[in-house]
PDB file of N, CA and C in Angstrom:
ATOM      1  N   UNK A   1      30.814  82.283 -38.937  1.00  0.00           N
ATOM      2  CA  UNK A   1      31.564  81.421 -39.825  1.00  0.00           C
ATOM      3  C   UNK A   1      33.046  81.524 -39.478  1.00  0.00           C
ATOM      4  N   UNK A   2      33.411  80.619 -39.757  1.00  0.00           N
ATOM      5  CA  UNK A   2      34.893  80.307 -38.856  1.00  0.00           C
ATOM      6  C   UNK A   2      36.259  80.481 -40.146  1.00  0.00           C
ATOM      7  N   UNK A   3      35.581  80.152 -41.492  1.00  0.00           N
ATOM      8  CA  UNK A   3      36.515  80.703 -43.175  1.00  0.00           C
ATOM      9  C   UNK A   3      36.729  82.035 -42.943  1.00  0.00           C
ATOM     10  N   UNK A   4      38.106  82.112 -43.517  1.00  0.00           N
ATOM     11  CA  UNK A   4      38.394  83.235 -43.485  1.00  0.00           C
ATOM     12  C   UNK A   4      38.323  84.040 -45.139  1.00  0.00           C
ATOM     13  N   UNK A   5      38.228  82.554 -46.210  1.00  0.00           N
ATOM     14  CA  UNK A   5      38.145  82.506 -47.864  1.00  0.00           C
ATOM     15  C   UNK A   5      36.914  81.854 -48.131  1.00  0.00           C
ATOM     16  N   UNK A   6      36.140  82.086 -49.395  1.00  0.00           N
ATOM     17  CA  UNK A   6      35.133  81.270 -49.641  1.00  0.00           C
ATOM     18  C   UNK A   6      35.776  81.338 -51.322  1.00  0.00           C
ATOM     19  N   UNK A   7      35.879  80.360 -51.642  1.00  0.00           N
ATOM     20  CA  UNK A   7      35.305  79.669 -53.242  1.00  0.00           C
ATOM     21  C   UNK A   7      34.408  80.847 -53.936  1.00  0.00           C
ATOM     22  N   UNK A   8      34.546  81.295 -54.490  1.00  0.00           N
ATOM     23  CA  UNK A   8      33.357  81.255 -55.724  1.00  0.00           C
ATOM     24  C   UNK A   8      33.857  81.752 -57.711  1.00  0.00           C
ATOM     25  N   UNK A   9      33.242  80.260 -57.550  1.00  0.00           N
ATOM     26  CA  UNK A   9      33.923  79.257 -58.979  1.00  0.00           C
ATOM     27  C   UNK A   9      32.976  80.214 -60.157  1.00  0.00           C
ATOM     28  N   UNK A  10      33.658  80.242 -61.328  1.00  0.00           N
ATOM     29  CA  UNK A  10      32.933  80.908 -62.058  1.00  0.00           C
ATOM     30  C   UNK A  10      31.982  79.778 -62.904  1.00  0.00           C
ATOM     31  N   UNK A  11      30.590  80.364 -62.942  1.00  0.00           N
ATOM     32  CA  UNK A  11      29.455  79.770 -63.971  1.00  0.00           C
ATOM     33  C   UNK A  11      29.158  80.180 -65.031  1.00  0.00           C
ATOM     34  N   UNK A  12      27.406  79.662 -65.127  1.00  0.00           N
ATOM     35  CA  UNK A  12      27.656  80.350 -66.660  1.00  0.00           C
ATOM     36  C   UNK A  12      26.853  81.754 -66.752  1.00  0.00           C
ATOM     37  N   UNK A  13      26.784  82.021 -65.657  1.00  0.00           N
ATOM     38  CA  UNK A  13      26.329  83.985 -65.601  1.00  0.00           C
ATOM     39  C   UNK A  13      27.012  84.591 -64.486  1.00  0.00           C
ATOM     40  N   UNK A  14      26.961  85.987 -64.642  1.00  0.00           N
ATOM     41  CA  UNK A  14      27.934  86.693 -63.454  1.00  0.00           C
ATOM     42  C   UNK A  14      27.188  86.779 -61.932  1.00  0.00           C
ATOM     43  N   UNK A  15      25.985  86.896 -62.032  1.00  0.00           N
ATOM     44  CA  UNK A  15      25.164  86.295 -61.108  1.00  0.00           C
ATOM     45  C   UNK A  15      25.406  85.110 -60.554  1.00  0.00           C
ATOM     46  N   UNK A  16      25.851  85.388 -59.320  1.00  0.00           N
ATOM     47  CA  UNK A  16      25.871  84.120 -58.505  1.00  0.00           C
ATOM     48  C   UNK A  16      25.653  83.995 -57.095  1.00  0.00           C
ATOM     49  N   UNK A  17      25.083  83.008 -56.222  1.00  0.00           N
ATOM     50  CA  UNK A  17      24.675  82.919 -54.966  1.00  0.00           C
ATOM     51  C   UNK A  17      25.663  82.852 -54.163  1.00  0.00           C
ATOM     52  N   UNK A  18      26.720  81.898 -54.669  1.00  0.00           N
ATOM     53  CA  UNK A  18      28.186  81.880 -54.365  1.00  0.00           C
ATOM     54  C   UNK A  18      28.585  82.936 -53.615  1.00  0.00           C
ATOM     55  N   UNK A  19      28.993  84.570 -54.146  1.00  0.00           N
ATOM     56  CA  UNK A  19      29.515  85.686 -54.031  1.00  0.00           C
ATOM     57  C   UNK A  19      28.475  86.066 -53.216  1.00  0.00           C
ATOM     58  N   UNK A  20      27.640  85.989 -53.313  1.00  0.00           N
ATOM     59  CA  UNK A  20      26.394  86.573 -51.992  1.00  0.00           C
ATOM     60  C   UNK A  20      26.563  85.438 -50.970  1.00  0.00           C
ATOM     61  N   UNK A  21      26.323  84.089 -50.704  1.00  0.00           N
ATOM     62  CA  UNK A  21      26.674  83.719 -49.724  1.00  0.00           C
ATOM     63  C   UNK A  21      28.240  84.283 -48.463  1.00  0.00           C
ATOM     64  N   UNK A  22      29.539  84.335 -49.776  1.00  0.00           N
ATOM     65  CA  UNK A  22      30.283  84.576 -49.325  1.00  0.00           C
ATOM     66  C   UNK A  22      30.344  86.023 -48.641  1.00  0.00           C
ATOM     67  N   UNK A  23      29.968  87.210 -49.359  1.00  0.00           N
ATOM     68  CA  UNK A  23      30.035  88.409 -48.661  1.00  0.00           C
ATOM     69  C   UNK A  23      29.068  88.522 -47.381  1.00  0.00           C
ATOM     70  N   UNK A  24      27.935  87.636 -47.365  1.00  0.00           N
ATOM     71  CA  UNK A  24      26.959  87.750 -45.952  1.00  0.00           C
ATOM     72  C   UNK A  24      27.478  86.782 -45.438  1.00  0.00           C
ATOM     73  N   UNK A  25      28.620  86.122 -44.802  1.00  0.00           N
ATOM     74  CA  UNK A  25      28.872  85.324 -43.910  1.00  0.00           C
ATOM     75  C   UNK A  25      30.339  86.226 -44.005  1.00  0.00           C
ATOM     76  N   UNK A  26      30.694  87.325 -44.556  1.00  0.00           N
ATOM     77  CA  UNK A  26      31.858  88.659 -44.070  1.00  0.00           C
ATOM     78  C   UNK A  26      33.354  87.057 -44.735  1.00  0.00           C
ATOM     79  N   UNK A  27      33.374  86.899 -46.005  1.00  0.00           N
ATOM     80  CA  UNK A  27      34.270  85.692 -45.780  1.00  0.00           C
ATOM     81  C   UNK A  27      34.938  86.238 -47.571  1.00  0.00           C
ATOM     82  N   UNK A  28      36.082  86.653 -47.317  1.00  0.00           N
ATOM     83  CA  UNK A  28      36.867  86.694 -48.686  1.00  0.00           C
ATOM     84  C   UNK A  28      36.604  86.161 -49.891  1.00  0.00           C
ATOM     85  N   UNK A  29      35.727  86.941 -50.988  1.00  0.00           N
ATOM     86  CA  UNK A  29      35.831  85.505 -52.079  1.00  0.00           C
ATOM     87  C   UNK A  29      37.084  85.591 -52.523  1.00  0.00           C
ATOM     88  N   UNK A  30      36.960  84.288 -52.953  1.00  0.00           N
ATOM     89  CA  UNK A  30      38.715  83.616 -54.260  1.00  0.00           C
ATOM     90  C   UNK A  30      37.808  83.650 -55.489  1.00  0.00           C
ATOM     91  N   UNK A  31      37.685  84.548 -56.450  1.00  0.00           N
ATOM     92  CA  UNK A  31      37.122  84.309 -57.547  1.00  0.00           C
ATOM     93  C   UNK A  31      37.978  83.202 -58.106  1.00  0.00           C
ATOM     94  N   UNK A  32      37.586  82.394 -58.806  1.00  0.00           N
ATOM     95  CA  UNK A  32      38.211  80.850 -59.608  1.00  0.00           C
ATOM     96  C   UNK A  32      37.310  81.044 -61.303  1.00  0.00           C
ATOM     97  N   UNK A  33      38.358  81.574 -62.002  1.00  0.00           N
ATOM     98  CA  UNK A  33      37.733  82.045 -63.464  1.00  0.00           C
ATOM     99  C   UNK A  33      38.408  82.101 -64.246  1.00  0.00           C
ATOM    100  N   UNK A  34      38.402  81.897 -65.735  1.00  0.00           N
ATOM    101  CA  UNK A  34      39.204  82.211 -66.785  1.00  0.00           C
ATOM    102  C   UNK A  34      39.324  83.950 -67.187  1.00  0.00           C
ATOM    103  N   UNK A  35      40.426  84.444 -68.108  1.00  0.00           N
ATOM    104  CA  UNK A  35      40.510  85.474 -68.399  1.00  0.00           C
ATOM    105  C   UNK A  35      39.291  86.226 -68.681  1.00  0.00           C
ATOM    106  N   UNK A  36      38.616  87.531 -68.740  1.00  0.00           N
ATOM    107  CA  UNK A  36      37.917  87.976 -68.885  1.00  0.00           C
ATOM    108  C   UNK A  36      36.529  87.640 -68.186  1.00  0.00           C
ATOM    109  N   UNK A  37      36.378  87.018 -67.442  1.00  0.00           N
ATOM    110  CA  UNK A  37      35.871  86.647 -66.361  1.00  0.00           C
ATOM    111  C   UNK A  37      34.599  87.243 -65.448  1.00  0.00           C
ATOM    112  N   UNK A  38      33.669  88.253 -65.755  1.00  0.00           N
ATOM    113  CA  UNK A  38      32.817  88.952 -65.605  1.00  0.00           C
ATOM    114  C   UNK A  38      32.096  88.686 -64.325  1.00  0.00           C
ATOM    115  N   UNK A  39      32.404  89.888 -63.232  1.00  0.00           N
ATOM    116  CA  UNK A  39      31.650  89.836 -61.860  1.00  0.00           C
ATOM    117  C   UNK A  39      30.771  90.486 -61.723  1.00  0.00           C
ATOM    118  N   UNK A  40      29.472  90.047 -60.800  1.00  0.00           N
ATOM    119  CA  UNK A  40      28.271  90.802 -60.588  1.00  0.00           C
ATOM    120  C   UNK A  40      28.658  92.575 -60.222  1.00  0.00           C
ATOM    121  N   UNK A  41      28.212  93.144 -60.949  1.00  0.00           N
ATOM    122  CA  UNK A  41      28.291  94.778 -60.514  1.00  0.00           C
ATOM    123  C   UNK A  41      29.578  95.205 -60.823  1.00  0.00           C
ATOM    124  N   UNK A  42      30.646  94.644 -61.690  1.00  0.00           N
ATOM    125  CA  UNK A  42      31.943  95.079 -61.401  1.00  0.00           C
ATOM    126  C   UNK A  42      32.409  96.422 -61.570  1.00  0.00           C
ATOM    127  N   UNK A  43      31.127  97.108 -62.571  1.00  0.00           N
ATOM    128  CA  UNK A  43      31.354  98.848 -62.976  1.00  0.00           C
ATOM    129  C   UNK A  43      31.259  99.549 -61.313  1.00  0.00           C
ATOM    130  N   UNK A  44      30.893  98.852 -60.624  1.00  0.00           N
ATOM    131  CA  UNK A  44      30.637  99.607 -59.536  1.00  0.00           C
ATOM    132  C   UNK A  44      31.252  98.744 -57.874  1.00  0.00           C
ATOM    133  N   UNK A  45      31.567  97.946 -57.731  1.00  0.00           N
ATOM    134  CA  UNK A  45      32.129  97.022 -57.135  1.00  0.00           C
ATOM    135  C   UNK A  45      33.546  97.145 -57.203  1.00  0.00           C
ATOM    136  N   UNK A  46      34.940  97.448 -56.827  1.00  0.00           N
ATOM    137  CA  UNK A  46      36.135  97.193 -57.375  1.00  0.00           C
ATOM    138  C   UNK A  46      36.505  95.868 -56.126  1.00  0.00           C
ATOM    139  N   UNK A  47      36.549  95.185 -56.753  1.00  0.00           N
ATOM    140  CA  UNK A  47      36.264  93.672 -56.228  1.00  0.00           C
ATOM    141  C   UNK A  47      37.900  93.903 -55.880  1.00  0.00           C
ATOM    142  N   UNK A  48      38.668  94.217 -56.735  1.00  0.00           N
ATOM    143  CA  UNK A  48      40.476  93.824 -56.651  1.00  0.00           C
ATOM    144  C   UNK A  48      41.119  94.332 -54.824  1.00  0.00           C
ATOM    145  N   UNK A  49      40.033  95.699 -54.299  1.00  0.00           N
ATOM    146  CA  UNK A  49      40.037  96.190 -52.751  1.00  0.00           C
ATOM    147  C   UNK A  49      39.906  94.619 -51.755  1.00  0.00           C
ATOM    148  N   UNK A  50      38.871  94.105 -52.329  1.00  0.00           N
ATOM    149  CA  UNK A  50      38.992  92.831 -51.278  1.00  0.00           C
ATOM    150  C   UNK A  50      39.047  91.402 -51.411  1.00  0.00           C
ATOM    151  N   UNK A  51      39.105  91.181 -52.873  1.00  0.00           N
ATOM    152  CA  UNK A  51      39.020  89.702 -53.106  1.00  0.00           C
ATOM    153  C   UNK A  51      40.394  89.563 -53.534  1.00  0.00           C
ATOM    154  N   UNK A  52      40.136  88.282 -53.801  1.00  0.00           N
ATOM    155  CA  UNK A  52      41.209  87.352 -54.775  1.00  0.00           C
ATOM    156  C   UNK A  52      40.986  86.654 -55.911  1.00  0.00           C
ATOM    157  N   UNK A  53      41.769  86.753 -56.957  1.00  0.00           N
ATOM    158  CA  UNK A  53      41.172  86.178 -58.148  1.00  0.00           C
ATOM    159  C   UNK A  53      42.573  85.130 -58.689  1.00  0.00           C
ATOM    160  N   UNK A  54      41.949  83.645 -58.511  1.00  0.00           N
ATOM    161  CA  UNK A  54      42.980  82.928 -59.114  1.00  0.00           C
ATOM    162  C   UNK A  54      42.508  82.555 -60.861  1.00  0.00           C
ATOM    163  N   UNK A  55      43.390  82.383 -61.772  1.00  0.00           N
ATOM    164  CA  UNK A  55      42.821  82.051 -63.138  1.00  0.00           C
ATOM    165  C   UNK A  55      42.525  80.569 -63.053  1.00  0.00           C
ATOM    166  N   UNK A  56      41.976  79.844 -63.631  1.00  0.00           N
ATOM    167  CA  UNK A  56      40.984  78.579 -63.773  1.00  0.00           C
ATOM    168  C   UNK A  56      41.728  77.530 -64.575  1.00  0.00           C
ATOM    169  N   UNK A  57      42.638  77.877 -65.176  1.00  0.00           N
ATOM    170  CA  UNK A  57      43.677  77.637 -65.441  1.00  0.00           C
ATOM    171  C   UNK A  57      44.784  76.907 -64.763  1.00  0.00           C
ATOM    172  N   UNK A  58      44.942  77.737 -63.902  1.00  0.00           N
ATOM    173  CA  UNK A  58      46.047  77.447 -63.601  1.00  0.00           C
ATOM    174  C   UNK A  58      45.573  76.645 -61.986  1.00  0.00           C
ATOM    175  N   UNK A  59      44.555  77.120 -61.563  1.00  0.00           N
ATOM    176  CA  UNK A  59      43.859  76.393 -60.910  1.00  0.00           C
ATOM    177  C   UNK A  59      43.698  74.815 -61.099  1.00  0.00           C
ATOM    178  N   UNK A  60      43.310  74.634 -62.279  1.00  0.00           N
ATOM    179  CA  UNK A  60      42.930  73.353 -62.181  1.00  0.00           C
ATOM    180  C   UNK A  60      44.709  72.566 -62.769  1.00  0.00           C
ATOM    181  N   UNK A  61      45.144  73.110 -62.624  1.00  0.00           N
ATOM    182  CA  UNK A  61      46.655  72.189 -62.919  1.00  0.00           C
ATOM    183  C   UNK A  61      47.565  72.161 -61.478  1.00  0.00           C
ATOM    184  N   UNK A  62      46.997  73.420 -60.706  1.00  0.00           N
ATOM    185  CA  UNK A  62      47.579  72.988 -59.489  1.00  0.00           C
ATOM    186  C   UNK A  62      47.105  73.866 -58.272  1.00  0.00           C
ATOM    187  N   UNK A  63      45.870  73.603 -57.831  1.00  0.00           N
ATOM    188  CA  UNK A  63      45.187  73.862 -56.885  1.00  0.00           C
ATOM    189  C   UNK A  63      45.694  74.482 -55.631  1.00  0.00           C
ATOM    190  N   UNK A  64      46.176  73.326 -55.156  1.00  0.00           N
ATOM    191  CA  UNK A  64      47.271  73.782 -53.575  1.00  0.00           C
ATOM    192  C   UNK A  64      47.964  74.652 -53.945  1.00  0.00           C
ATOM    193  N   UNK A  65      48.777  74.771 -54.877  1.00  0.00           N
ATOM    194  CA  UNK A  65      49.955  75.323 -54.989  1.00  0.00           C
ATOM    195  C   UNK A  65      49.540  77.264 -55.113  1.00  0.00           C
ATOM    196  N   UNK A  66      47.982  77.474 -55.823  1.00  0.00           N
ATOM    197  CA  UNK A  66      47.527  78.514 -56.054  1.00  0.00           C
ATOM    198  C   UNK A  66      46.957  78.720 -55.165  1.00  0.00           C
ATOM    199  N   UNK A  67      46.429  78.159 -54.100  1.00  0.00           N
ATOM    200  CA  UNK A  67      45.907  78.585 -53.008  1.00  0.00           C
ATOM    201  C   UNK A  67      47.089  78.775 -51.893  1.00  0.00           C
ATOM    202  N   UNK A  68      48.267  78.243 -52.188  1.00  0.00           N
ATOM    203  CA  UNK A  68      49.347  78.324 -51.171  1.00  0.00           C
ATOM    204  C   UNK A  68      49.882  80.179 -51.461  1.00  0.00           C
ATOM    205  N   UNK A  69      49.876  80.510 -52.773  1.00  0.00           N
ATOM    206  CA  UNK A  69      50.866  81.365 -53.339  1.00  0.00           C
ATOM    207  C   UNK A  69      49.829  82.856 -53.008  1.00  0.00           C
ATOM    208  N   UNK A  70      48.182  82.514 -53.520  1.00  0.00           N
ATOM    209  CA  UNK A  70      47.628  83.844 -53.133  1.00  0.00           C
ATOM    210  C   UNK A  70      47.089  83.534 -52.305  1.00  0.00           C
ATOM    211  N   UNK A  71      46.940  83.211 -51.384  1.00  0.00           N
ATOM    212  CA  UNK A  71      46.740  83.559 -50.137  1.00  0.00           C
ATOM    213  C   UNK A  71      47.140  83.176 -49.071  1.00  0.00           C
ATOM    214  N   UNK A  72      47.631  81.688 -48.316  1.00  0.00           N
ATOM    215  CA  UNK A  72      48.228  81.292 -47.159  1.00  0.00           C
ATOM    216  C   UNK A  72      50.085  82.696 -47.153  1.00  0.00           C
ATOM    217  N   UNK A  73      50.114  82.324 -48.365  1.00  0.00           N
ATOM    218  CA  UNK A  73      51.640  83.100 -47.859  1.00  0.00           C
ATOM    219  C   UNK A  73      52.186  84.666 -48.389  1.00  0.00           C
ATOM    220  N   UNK A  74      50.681  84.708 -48.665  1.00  0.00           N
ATOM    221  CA  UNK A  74      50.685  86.821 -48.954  1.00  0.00           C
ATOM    222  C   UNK A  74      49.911  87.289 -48.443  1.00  0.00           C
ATOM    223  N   UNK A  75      49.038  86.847 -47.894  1.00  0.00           N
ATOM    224  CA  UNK A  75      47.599  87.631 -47.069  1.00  0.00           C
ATOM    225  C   UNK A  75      47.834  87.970 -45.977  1.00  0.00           C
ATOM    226  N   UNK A  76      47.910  88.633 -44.735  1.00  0.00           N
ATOM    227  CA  UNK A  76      48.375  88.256 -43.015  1.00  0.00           C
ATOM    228  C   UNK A  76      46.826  88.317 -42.673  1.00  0.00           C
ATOM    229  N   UNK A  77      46.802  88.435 -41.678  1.00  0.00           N
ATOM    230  CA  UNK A  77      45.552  88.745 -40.555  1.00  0.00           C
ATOM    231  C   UNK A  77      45.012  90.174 -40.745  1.00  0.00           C
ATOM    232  N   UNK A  78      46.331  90.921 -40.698  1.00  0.00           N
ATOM    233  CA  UNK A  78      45.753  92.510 -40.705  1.00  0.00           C
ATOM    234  C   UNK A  78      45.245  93.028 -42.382  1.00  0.00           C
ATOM    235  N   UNK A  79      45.665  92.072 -43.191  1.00  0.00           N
ATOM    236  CA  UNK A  79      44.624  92.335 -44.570  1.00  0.00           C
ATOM    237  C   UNK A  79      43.811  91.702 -44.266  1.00  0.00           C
ATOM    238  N   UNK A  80      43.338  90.728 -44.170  1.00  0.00           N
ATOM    239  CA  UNK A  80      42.236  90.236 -43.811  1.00  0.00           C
ATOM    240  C   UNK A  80      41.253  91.001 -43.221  1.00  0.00           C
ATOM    241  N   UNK A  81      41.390  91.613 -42.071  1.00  0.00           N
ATOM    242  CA  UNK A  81      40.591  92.394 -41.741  1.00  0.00           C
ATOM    243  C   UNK A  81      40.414  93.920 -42.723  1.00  0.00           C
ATOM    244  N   UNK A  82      41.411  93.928 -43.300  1.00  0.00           N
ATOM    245  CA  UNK A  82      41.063  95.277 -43.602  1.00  0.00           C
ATOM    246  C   UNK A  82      40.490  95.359 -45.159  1.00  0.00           C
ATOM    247  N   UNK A  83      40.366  93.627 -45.977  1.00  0.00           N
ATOM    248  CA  UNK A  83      39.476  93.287 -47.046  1.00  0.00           C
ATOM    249  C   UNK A  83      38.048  93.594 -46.542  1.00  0.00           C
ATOM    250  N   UNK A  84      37.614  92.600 -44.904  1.00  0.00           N
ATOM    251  CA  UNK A  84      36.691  92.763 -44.951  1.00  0.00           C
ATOM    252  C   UNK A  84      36.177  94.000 -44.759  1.00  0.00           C
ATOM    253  N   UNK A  85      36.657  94.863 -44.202  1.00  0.00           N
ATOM    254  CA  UNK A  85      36.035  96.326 -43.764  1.00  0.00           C
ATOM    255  C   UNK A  85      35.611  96.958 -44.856  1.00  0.00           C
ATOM    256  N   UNK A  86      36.583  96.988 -45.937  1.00  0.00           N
ATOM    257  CA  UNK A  86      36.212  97.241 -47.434  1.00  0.00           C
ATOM    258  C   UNK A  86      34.836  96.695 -48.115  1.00  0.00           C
ATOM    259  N   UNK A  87      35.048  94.991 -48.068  1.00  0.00           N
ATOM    260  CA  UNK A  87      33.975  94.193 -48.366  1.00  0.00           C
ATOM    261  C   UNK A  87      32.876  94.910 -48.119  1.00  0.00           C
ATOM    262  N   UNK A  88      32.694  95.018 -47.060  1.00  0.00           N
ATOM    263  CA  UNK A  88      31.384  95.368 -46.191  1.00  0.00           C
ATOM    264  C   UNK A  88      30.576  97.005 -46.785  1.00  0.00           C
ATOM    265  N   UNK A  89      31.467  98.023 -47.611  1.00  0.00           N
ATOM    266  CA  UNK A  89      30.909  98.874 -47.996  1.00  0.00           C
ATOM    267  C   UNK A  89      29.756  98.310 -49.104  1.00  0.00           C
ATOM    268  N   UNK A  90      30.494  97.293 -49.853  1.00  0.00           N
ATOM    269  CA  UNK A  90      29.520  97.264 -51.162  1.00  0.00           C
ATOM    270  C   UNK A  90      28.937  95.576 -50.742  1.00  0.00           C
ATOM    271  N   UNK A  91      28.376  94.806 -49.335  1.00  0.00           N
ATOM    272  CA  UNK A  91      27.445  94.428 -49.241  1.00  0.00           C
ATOM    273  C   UNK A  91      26.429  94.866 -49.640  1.00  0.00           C
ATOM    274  N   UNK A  92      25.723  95.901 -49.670  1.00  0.00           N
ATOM    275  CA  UNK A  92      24.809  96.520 -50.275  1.00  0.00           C
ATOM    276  C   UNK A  92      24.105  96.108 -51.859  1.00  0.00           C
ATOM    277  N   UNK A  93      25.038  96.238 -52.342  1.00  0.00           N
ATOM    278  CA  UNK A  93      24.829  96.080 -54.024  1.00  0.00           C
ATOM    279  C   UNK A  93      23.927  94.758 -54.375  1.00  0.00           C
ATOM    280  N   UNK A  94      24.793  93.684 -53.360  1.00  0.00           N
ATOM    281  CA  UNK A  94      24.188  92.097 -53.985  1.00  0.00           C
ATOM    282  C   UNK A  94      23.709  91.091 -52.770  1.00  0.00           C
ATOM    283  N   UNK A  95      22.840  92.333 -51.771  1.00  0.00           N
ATOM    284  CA  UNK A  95      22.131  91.840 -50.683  1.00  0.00           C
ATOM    285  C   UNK A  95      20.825  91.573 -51.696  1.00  0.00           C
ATOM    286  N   UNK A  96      20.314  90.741 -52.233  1.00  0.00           N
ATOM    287  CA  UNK A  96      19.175  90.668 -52.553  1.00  0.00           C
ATOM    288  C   UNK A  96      17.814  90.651 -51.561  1.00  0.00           C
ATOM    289  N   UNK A  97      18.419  90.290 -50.717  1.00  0.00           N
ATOM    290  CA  UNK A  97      17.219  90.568 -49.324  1.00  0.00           C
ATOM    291  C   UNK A  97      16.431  91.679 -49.064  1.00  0.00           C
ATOM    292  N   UNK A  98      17.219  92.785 -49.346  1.00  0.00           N
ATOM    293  CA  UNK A  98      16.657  94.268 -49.042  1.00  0.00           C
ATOM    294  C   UNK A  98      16.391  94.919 -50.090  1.00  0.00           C
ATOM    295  N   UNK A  99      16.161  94.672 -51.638  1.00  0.00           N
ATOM    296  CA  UNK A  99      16.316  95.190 -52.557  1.00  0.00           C
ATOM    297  C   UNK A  99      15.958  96.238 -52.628  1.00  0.00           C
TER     298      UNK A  99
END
């Protein structure tokens, strides 16, 4: 996969295919959620090591501008890599494949 971010929009359970697609294709999620916002496994997951979380909010009033601010112009290359290296410990948790 050639993303270096994937989407994953909040629904209406913390369970989502979204966040598993994104961590098995090794691709940053952008959580997109309102306050209090509940992620799969989060007692055990510290999601804040490799993701990004924009509020839903503020998202939907100005999209570009929140995707410009957390991530095109604070992230470099060398976080990037070093989210995913992180990422990759707690693939494990929400590989449903290998349960």
């Amino acid at each position: 996969m050639d993303s270096e971010f994937c989407l994953v929009i909040q629904g209406d359970t913390p369970s989502s295919r979204r966040l598993f697609d994104a961590m098995m294709a090794e691709c940053i999620p952008v959580f997109i959620g309102f306050e209090g916002y509940t992620k799969p496994f989060q007692n055990i997951i510290p999601y804040d090591t490799f993701s990004v979380t924009i509020n839903a909010r503020k998202w939907i009033l100005d999209a570009t501008r929140e995707i410009e601010e957390k991530l095109y112009n604070t992230i470099s290359m060398d976080q990037i890599h070093t989210m995913r290296m992180e990422m990759n410990k707690y693939v494990k948790y929400i590989d449903w494949r290998h349960g």
